[in-house]
C-alpha atoms as a PDB file:
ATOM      1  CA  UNK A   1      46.233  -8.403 -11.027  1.00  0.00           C
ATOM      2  CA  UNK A   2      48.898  -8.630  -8.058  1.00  0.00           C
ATOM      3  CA  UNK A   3      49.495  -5.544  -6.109  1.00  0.00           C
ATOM      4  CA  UNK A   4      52.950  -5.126  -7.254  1.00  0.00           C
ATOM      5  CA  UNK A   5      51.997  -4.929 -10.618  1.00  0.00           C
ATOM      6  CA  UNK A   6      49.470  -2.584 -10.173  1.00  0.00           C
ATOM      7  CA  UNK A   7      52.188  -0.622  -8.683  1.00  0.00           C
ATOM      8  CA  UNK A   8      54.407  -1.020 -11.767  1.00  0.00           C
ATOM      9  CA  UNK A   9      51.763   0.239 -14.090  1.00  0.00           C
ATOM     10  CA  UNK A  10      50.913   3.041 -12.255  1.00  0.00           C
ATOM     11  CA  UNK A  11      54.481   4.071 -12.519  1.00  0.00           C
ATOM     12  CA  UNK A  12      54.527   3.792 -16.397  1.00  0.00           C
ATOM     13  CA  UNK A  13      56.461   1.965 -18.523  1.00  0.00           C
ATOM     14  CA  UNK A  14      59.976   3.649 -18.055  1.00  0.00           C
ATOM     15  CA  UNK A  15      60.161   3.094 -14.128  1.00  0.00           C
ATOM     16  CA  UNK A  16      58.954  -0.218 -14.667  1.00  0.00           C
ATOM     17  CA  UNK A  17      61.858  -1.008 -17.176  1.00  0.00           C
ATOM     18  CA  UNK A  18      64.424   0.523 -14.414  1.00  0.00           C
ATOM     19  CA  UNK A  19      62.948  -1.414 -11.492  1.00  0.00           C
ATOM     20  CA  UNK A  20      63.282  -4.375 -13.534  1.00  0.00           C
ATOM     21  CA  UNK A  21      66.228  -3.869 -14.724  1.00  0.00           C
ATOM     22  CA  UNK A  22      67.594  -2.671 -11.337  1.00  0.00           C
ATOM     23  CA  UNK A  23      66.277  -6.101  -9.734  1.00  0.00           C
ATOM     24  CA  UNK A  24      68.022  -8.156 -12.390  1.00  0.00           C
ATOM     25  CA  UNK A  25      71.377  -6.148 -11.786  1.00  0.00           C
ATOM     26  CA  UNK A  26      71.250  -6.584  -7.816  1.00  0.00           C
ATOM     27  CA  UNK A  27      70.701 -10.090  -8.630  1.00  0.00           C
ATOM     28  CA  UNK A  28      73.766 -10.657 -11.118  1.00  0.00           C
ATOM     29  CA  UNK A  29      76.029  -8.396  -8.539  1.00  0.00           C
ATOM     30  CA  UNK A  30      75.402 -10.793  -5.451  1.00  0.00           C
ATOM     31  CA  UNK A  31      76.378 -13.642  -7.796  1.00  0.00           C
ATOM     32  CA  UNK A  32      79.832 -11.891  -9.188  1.00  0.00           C
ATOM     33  CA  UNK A  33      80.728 -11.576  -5.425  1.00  0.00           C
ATOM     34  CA  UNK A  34      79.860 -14.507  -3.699  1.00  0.00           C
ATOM     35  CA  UNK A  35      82.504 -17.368  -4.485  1.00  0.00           C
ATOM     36  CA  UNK A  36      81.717 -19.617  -7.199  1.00  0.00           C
ATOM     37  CA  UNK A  37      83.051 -22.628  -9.068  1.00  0.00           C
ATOM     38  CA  UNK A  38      85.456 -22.940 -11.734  1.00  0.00           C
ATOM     39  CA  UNK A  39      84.636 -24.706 -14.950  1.00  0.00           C
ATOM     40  CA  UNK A  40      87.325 -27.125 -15.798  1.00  0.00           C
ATOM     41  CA  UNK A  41      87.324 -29.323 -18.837  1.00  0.00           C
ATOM     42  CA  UNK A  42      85.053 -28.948 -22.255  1.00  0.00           C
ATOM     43  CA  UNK A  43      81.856 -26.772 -21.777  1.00  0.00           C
ATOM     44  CA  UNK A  44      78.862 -29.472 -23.361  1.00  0.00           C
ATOM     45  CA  UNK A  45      75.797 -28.300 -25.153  1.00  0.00           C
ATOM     46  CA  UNK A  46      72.541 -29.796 -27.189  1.00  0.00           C
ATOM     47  CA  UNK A  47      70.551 -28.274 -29.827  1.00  0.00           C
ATOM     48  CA  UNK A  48      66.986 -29.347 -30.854  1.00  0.00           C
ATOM     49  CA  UNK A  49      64.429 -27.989 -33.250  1.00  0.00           C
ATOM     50  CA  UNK A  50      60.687 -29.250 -32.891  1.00  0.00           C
ATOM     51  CA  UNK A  51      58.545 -28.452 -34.925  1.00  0.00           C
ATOM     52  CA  UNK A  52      55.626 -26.540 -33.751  1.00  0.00           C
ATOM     53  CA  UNK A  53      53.769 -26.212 -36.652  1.00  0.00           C
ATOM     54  CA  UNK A  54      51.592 -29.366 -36.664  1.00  0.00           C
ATOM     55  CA  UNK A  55      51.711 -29.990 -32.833  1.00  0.00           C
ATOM     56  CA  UNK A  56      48.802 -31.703 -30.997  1.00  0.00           C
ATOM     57  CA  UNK A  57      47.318 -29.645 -28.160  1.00  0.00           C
ATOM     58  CA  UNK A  58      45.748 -31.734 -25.524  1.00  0.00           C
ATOM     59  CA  UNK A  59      41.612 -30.670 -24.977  1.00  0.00           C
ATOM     60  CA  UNK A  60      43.052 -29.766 -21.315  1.00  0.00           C
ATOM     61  CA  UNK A  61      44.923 -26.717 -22.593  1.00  0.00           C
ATOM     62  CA  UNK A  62      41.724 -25.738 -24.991  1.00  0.00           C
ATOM     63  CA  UNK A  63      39.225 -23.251 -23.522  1.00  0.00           C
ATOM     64  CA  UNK A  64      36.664 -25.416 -25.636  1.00  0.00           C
ATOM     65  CA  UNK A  65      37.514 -28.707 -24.410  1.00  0.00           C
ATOM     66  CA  UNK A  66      38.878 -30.310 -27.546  1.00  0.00           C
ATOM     67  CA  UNK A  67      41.665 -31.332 -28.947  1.00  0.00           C
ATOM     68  CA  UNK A  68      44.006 -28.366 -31.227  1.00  0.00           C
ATOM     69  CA  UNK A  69      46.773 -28.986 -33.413  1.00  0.00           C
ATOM     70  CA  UNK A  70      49.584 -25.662 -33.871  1.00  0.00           C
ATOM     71  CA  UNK A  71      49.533 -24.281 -37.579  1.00  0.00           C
ATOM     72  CA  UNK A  72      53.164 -22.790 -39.087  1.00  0.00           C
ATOM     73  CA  UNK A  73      53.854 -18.987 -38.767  1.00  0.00           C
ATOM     74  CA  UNK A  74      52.411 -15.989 -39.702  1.00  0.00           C
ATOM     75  CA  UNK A  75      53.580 -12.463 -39.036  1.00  0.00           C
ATOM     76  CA  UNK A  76      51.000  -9.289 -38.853  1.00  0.00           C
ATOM     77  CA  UNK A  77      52.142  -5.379 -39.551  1.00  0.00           C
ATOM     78  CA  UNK A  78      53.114  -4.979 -36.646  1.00  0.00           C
ATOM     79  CA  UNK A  79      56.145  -7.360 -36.630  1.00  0.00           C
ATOM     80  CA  UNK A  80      56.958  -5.297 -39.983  1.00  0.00           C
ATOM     81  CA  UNK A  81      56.747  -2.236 -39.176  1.00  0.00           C
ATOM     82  CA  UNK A  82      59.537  -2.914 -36.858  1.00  0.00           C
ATOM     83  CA  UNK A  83      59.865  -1.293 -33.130  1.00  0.00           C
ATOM     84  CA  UNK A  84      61.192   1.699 -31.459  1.00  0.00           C
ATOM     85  CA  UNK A  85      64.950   0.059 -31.167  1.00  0.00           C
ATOM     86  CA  UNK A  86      64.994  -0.682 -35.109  1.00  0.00           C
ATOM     87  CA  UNK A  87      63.499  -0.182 -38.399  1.00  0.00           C
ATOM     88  CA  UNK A  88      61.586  -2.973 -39.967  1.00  0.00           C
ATOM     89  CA  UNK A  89      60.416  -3.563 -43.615  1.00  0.00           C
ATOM     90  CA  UNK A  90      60.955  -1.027 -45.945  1.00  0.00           C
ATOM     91  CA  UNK A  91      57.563   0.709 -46.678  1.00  0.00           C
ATOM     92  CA  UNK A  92      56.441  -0.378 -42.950  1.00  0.00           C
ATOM     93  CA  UNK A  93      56.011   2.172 -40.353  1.00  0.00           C
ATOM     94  CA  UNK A  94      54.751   2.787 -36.565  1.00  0.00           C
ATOM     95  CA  UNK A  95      51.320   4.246 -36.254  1.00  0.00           C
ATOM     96  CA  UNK A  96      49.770   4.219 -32.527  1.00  0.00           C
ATOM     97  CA  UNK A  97      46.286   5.576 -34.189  1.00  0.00           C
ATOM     98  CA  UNK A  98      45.800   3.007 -37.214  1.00  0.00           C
ATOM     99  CA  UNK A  99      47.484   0.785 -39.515  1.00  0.00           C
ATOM    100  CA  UNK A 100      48.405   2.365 -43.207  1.00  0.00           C
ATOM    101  CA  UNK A 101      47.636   0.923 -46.314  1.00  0.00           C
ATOM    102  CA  UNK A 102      50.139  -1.836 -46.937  1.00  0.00           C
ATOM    103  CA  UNK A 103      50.002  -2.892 -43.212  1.00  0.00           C
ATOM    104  CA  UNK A 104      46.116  -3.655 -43.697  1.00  0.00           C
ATOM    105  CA  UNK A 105      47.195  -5.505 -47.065  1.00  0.00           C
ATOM    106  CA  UNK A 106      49.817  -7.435 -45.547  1.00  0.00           C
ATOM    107  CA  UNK A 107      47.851  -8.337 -42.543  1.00  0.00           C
ATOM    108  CA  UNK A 108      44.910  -9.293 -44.488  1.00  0.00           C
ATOM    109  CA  UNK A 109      47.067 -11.941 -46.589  1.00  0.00           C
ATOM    110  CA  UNK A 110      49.131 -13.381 -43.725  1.00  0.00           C
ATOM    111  CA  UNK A 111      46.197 -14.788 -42.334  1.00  0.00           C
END
């Protein structure tokens, strides 16, 4: 682990939020005033969708060696029990110690 981020978990999670934060602020000020460009004329854009549910996976990315295909998605408990900015599922909840009753269930069958 790099030095700096040592540093940043030592700190704890909320000063490492604010120094990021702060970095990525002092970077979008020194853009706003330094001169820029203009955009004239129509504003293009592309949209793809790949699917990664049956993607090949070369051996060279496999810690085995051999070659891996992606499978379609699954979500655990904790994408349903939602996080500390909003709620999720209805009958989901946060536990730090261990997961409730449904959350086991619903894990157990996503997988």
């Amino acid at each position: 682990m790099t030095t700096w981020r040592r540093r940043l978990r030592s700190r704890g999670e909320f000063d490492s939020t604010r120094i990021t934060g702060s970095r990525q602020y002092e970077a979008a000020a020194k853009l706003m005033n330094e001169p820029g460009v203009p955009v004239r004329g129509r504003v293009d854009h592309r949209r793809t969708y790949v699917d990664l549910s049956a993607a090949d996976v070369s051996a060279e990315f496999a810690a085995d060696s051999r070659m891996h295909w992606t499978r379609g998605p699954i979500v655990g408990a904790v994408a349903l029990a939602g996080t500390d900015e909003g709620e999720g599922f209805a009958g989901f909840r946060q536990q730090r110690t261990r997961a409730g009753a449904r959350c086991r269930t619903a894990s157990a069958r996503c997988v």
